[in-house]
N, C-alpha and C. Protein backbone atom coordinates (compact mmCIF):
# COMPACT_ATOMS: atom_id res chain seq x y z
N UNK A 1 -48.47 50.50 5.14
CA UNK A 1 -47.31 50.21 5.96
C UNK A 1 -47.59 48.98 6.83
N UNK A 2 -46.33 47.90 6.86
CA UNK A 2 -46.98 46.64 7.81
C UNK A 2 -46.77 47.23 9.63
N UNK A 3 -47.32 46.50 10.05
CA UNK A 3 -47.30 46.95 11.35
C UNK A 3 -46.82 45.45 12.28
N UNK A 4 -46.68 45.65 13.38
CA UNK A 4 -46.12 44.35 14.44
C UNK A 4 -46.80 43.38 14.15
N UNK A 5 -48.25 43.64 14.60
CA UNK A 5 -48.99 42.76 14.34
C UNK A 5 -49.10 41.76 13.02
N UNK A 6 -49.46 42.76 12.45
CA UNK A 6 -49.69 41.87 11.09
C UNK A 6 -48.60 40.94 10.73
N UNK A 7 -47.20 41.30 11.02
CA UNK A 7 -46.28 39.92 11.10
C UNK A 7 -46.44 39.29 11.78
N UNK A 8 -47.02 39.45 13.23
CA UNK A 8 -47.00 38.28 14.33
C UNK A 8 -48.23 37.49 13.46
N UNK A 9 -49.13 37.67 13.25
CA UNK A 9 -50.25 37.07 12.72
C UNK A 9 -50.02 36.34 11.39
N UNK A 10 -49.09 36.91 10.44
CA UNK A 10 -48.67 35.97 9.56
C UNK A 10 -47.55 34.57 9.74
N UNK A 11 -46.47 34.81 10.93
CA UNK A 11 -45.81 34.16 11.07
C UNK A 11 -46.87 32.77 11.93
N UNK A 12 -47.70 33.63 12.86
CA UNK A 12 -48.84 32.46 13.44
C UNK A 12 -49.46 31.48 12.46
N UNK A 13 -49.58 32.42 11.43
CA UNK A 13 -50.48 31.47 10.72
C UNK A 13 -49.88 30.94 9.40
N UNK A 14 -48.56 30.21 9.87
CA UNK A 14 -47.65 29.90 8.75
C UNK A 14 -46.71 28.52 9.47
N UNK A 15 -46.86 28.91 10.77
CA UNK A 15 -46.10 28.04 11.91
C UNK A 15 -46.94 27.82 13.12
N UNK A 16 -46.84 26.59 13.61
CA UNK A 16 -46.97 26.37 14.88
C UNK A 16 -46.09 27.05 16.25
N UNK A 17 -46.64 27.96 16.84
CA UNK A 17 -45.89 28.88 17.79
C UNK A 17 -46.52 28.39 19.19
N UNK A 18 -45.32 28.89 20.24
CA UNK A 18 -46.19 28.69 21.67
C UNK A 18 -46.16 30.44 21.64
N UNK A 19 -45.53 31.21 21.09
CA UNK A 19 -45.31 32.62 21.73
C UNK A 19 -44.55 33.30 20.64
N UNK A 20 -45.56 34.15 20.48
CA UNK A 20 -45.02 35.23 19.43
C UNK A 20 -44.79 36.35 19.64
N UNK A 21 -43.59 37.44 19.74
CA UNK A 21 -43.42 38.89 20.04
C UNK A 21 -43.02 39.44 18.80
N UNK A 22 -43.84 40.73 18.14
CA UNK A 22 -42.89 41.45 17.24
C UNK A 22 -42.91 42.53 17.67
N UNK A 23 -41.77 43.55 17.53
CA UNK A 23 -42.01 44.98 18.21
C UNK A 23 -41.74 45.46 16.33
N UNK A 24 -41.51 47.01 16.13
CA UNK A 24 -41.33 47.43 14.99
C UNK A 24 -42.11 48.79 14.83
N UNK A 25 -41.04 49.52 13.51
CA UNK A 25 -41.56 51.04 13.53
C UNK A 25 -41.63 51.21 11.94
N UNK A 26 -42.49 49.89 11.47
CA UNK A 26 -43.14 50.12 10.09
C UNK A 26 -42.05 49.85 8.70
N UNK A 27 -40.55 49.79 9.67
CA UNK A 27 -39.69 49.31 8.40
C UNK A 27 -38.56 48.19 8.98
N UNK A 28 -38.39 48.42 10.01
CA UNK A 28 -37.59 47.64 10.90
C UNK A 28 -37.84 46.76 11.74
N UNK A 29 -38.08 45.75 11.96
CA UNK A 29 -39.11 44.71 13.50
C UNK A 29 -37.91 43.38 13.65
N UNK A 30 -38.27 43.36 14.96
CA UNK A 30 -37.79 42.41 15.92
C UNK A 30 -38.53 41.35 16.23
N UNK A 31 -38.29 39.85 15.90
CA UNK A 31 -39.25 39.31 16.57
C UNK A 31 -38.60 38.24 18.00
N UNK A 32 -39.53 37.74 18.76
CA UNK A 32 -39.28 36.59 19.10
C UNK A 32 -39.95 35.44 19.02
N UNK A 33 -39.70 34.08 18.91
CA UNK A 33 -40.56 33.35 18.22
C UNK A 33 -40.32 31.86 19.09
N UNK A 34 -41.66 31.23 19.57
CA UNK A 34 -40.99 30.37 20.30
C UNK A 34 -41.98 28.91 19.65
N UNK A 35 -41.33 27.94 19.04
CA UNK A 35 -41.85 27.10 18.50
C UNK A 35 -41.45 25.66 18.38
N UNK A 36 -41.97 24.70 18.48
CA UNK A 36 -41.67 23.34 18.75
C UNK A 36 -40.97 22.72 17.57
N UNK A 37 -41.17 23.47 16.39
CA UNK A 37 -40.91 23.09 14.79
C UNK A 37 -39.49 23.50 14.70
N UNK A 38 -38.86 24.36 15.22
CA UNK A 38 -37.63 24.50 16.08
C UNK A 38 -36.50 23.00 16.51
N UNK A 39 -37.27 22.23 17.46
CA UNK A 39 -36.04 21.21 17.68
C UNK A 39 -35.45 20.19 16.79
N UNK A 40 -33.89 20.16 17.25
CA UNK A 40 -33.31 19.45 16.52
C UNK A 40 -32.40 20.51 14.85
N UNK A 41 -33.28 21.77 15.16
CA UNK A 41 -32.65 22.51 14.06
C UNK A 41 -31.75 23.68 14.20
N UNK A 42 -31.01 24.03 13.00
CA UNK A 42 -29.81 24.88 13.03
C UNK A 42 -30.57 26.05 13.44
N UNK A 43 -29.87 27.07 14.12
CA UNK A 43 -31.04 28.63 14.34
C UNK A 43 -31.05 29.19 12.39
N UNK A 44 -30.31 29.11 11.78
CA UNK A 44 -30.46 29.11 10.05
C UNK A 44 -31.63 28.57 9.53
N UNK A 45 -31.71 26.89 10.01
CA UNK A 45 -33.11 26.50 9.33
C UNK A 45 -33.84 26.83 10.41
N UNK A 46 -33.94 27.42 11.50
CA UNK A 46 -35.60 27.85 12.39
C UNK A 46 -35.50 29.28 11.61
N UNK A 47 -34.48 30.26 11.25
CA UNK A 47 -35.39 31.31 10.17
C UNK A 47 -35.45 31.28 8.90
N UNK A 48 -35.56 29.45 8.38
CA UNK A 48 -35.90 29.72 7.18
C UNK A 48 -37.25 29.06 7.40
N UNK A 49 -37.29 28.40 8.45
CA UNK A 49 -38.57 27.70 8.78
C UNK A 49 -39.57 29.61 8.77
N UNK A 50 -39.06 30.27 9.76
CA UNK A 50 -40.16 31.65 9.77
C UNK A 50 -39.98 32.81 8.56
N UNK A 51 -38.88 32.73 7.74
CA UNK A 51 -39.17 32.93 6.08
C UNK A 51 -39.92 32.17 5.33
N UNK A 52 -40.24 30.79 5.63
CA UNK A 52 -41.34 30.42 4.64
C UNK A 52 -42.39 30.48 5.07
N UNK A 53 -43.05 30.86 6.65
CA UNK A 53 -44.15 31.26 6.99
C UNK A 53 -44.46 32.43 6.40
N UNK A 54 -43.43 33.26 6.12
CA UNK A 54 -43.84 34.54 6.08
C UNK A 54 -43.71 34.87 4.38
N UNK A 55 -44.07 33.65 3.57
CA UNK A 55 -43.69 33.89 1.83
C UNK A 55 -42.97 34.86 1.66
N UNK A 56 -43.44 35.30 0.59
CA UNK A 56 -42.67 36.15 -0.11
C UNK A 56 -42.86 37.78 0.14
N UNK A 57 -43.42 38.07 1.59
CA UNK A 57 -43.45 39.52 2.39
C UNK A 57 -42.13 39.62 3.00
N UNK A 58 -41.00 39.13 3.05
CA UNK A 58 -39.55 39.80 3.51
C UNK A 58 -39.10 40.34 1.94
N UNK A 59 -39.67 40.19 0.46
CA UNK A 59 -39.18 40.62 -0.41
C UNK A 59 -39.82 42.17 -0.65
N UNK A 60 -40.54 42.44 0.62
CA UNK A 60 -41.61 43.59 -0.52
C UNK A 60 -42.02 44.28 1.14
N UNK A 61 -43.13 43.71 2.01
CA UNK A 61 -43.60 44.22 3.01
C UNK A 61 -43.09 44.26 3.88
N UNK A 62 -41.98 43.74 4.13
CA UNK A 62 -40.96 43.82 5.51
C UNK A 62 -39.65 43.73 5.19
N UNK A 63 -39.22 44.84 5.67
CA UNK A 63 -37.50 45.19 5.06
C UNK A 63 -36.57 45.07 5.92
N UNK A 64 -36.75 44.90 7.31
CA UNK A 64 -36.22 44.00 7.28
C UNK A 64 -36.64 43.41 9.34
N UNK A 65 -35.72 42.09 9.37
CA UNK A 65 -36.48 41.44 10.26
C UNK A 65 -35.43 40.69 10.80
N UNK A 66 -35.60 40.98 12.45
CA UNK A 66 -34.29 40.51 13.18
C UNK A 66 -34.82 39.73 14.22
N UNK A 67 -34.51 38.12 14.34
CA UNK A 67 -35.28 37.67 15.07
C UNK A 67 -34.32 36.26 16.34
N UNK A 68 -35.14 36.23 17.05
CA UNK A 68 -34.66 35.12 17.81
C UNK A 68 -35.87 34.13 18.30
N UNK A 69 -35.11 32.65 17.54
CA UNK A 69 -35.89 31.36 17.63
C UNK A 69 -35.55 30.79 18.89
N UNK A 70 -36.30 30.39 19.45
CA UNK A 70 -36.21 29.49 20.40
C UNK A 70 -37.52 28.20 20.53
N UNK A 71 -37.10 27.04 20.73
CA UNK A 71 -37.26 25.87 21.12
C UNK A 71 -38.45 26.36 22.73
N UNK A 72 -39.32 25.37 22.77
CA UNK A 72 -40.02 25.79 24.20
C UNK A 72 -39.24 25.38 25.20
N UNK A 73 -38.62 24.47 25.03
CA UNK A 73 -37.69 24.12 26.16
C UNK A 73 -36.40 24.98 26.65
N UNK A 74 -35.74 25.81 25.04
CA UNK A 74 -34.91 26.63 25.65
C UNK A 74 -35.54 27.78 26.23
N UNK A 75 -36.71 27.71 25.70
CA UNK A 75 -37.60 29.36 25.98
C UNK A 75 -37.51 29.31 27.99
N UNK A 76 -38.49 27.93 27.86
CA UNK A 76 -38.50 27.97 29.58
C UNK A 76 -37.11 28.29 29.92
N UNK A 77 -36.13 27.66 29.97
CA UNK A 77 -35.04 27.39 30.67
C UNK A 77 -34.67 28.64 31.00
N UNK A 78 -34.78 29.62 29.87
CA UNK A 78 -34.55 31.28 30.19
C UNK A 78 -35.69 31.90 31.67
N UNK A 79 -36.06 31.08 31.95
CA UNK A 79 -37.19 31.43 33.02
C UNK A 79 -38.35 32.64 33.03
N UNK A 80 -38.29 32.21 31.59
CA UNK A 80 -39.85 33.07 31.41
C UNK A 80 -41.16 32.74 31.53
């Protein structure tokens, strides 16, 4: 069974991130994802940018995956 982690760690190591959150209960996960590879792009291409980090595990190991991209600049602005 995949676990939080192991997506945060694949999406890390697929993309350049400032900040990675996944929560999840082994079939369902949430992420948040905050990355510079992000600006200038549609929120469509920032999750196809973190579907191709994550190959071909949304076809098989993760069923499914609900996420929100953000830019570091929009990230700050949220005052986190």
């Amino acid at each position: 069974m995949t676990d939080p982690d192991q997506i945060k760690s694949w999406i890390e190591g697929g993309l350049a991130c400032e900040h990675v959150e996944v929560r999840g209960d082994g079939h369902h996960f949430e992420a948040v994802i905050v990355s510079p590879a992000f600006r200038g792009k549609s929120r469509v291409q920032q999750h196809q940018l973190v579907y191709s980090a994550l190959g071909g595990r949304m076809a098989g190991e993760i069923h499914a995956l609900s996420m929100m991209t953000w830019t570091p600049e929009d990230w700050a602005a949220r005052g986190r």
